[in-house]
N, C-alpha and C. Protein backbone atom coordinates (compact mmCIF):
# COMPACT_ATOMS: atom_id res chain seq x y z
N UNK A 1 21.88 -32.34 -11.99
CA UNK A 1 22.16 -31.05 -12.60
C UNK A 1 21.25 -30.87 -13.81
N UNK A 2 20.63 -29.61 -13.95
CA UNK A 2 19.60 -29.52 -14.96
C UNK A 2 20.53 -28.89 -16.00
N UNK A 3 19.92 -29.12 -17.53
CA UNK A 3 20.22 -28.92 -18.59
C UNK A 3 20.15 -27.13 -19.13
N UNK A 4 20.71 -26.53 -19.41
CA UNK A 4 20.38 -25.44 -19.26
C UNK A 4 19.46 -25.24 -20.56
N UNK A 5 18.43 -24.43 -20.47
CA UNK A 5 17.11 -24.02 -22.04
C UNK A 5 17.63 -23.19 -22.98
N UNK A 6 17.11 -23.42 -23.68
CA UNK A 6 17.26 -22.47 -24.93
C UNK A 6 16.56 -20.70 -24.46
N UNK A 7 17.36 -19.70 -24.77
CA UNK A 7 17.15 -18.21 -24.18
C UNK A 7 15.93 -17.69 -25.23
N UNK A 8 14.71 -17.74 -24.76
CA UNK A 8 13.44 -17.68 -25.73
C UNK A 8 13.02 -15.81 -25.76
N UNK A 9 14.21 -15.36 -25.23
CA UNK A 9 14.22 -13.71 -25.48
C UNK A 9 14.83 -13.45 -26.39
N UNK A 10 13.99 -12.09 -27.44
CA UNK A 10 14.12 -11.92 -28.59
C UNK A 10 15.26 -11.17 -28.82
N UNK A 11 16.59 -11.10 -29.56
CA UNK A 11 17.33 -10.08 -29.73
C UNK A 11 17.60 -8.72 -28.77
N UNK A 12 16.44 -8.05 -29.36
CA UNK A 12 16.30 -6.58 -28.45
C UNK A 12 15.84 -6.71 -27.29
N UNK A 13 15.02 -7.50 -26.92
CA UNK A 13 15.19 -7.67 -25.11
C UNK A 13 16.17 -8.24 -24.83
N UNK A 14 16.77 -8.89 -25.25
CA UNK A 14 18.27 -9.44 -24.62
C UNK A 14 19.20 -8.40 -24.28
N UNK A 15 19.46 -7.44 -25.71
CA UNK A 15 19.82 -6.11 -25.62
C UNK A 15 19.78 -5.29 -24.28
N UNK A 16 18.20 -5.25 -24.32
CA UNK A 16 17.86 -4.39 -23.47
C UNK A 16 18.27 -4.92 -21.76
N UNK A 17 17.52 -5.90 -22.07
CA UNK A 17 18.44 -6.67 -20.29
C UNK A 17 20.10 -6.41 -19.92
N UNK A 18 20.84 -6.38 -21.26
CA UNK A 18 21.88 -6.37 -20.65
C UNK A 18 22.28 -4.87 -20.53
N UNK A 19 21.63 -4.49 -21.27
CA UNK A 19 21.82 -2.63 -20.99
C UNK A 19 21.12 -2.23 -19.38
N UNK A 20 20.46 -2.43 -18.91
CA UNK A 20 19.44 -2.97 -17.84
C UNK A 20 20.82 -3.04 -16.78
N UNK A 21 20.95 -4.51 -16.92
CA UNK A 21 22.16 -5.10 -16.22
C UNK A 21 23.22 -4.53 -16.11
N UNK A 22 23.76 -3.34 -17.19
CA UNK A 22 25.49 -2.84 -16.76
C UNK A 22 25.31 -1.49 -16.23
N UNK A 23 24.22 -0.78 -16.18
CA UNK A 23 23.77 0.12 -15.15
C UNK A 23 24.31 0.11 -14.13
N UNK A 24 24.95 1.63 -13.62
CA UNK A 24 25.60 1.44 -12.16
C UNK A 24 24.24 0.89 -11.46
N UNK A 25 24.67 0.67 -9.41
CA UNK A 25 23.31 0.31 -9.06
C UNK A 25 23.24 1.30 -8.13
N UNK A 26 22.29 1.55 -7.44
CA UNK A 26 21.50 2.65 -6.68
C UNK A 26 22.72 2.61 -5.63
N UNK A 27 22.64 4.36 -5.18
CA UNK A 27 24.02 4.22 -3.60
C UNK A 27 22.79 3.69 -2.60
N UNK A 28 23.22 3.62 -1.13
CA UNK A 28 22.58 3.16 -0.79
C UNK A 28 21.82 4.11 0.10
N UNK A 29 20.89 4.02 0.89
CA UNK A 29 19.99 5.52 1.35
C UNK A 29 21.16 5.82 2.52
N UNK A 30 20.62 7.06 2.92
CA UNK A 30 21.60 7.59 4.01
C UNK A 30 20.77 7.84 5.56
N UNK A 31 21.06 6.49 6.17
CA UNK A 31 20.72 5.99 7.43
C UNK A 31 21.28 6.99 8.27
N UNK A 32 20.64 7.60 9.72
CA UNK A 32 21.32 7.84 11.01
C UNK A 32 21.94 6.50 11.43
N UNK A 33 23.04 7.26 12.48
CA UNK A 33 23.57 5.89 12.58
C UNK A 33 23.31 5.26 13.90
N UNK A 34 22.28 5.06 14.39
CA UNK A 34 21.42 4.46 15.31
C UNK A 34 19.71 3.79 15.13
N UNK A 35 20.06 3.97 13.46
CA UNK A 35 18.97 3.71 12.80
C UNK A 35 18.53 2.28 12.82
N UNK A 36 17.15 1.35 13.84
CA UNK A 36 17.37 -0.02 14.17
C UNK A 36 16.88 0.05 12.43
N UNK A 37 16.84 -1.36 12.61
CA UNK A 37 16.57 -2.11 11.15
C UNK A 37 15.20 -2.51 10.73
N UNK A 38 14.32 -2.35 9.76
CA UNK A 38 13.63 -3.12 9.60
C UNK A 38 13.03 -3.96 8.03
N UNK A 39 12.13 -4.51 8.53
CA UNK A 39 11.62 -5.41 6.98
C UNK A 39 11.01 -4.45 6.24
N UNK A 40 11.29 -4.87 4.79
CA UNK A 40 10.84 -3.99 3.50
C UNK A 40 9.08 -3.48 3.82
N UNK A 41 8.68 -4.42 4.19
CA UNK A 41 6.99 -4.29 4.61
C UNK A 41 6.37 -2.76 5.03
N UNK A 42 7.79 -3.23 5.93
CA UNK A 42 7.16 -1.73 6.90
C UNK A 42 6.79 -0.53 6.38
N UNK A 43 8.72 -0.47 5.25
CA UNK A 43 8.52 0.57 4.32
C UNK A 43 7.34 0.90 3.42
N UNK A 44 7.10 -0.29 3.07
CA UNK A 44 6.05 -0.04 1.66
C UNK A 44 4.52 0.32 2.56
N UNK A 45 4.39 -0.05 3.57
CA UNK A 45 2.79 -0.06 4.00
C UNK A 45 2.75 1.73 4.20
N UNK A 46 4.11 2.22 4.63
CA UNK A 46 3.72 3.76 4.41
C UNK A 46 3.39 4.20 3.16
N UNK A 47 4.07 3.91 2.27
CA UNK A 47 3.75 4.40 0.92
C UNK A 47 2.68 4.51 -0.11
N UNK A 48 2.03 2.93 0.21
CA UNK A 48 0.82 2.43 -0.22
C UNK A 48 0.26 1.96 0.86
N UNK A 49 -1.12 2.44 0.81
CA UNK A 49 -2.55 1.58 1.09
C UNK A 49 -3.66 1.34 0.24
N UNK A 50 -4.09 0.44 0.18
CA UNK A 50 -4.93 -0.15 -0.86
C UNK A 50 -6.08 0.12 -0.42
N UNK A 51 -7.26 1.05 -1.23
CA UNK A 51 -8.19 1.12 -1.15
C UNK A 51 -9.38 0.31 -2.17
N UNK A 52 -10.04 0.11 -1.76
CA UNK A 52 -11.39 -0.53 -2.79
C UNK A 52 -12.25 0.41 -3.12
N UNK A 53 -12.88 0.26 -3.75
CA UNK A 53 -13.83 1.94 -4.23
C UNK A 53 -14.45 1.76 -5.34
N UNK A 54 -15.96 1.13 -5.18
CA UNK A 54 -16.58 1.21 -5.99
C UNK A 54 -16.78 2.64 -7.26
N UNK A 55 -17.00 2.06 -8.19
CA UNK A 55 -17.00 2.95 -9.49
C UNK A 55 -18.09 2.34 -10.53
N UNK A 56 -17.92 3.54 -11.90
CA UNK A 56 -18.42 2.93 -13.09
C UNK A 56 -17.65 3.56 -14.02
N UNK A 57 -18.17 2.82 -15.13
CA UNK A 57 -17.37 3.33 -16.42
C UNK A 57 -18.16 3.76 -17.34
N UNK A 58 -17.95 5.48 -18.03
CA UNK A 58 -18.43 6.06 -18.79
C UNK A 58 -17.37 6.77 -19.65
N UNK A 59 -17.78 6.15 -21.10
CA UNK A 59 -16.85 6.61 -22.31
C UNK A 59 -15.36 5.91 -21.96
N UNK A 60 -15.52 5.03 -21.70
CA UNK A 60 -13.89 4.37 -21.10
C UNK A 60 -13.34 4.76 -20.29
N UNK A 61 -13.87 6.11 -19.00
CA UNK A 61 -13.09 6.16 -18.04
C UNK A 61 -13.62 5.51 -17.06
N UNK A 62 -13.02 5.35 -15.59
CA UNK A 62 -13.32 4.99 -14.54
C UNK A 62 -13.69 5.91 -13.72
N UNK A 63 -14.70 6.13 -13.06
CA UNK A 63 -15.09 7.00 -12.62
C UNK A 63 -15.81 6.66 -10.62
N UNK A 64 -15.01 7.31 -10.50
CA UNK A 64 -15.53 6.79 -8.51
C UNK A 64 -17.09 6.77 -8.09
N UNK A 65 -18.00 6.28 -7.37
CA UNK A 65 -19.29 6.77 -7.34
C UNK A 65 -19.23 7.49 -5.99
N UNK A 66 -18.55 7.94 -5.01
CA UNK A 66 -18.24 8.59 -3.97
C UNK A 66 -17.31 9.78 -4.69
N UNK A 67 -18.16 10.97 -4.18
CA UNK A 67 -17.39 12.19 -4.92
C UNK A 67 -16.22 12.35 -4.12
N UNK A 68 -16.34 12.00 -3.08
CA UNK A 68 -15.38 12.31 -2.19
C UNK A 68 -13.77 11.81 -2.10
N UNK A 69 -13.89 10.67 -3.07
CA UNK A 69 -12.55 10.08 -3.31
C UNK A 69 -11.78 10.82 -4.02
N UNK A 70 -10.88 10.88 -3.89
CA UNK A 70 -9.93 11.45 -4.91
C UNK A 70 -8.44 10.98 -4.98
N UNK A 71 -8.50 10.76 -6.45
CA UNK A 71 -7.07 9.27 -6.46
C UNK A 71 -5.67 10.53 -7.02
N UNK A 72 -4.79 9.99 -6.07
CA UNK A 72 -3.50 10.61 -7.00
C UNK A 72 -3.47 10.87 -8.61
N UNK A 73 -2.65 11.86 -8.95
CA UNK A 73 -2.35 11.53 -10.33
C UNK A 73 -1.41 10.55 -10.81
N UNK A 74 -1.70 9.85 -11.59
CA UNK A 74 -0.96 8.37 -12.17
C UNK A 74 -1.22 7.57 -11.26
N UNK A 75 -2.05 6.99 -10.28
CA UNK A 75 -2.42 6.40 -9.49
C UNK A 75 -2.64 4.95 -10.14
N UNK A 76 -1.94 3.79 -9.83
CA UNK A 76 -1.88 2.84 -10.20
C UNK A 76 -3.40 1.98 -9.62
N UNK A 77 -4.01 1.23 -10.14
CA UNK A 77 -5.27 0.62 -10.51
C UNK A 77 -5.53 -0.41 -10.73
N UNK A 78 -6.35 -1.43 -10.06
CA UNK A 78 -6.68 -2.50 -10.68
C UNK A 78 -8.49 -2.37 -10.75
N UNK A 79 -8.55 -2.92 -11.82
CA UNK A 79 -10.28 -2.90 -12.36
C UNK A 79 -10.74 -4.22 -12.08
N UNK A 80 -11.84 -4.59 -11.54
CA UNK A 80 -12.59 -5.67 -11.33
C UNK A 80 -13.28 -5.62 -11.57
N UNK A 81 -14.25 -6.18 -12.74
CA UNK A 81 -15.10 -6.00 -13.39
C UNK A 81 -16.70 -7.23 -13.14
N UNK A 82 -17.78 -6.49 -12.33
CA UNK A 82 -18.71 -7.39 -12.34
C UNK A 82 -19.46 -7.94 -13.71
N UNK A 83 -19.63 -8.87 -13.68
CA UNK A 83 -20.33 -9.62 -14.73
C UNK A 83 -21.74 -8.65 -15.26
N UNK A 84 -22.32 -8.81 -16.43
CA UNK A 84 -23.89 -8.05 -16.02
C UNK A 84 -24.42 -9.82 -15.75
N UNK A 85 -25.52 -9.72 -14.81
CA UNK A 85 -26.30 -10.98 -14.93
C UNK A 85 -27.52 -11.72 -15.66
């Protein structure tokens, strides 16, 4: 049996977790009722697809080099940044 740790969250996130935590929780969606079942996967691959898409950056934005892209608004992002050599 392990020892339990010392809680290294500060006051107000503790707060906040437990405010977090006594939140009713979501109802649940409203299925037909012949609706087969499936894995979360499925769901999410409709929602998101991950594109790659070269860019550059001018004045701190990101900017596509294909005019043709065009990203949602608030479109979540990851930057990969080549080295210069």
């Amino acid at each position: 049996m392990t020892t339990p740790a010392a809680d290294p969250r500060s006051p107000a996130r503790r707060a906040r977790d437990e405010q977090i935590a006594a939140e009713p929780h979501l109802a649940p969606p409203e299925l037909p009722g012949g609706a087969a079942p499936s894995p979360v996967e499925v769901h999410l691959a409709r929602l998101h697809r991950p594109r790659a898409v070269a860019g550059v950056v001018k004045n701190g934005l990101v900017h596509p080099l294909d005019p043709a892209v065009k990203l949602p608004e608030h479109a979540r992002v990851i930057i990969v940044l080549a080295e210069p050599a």
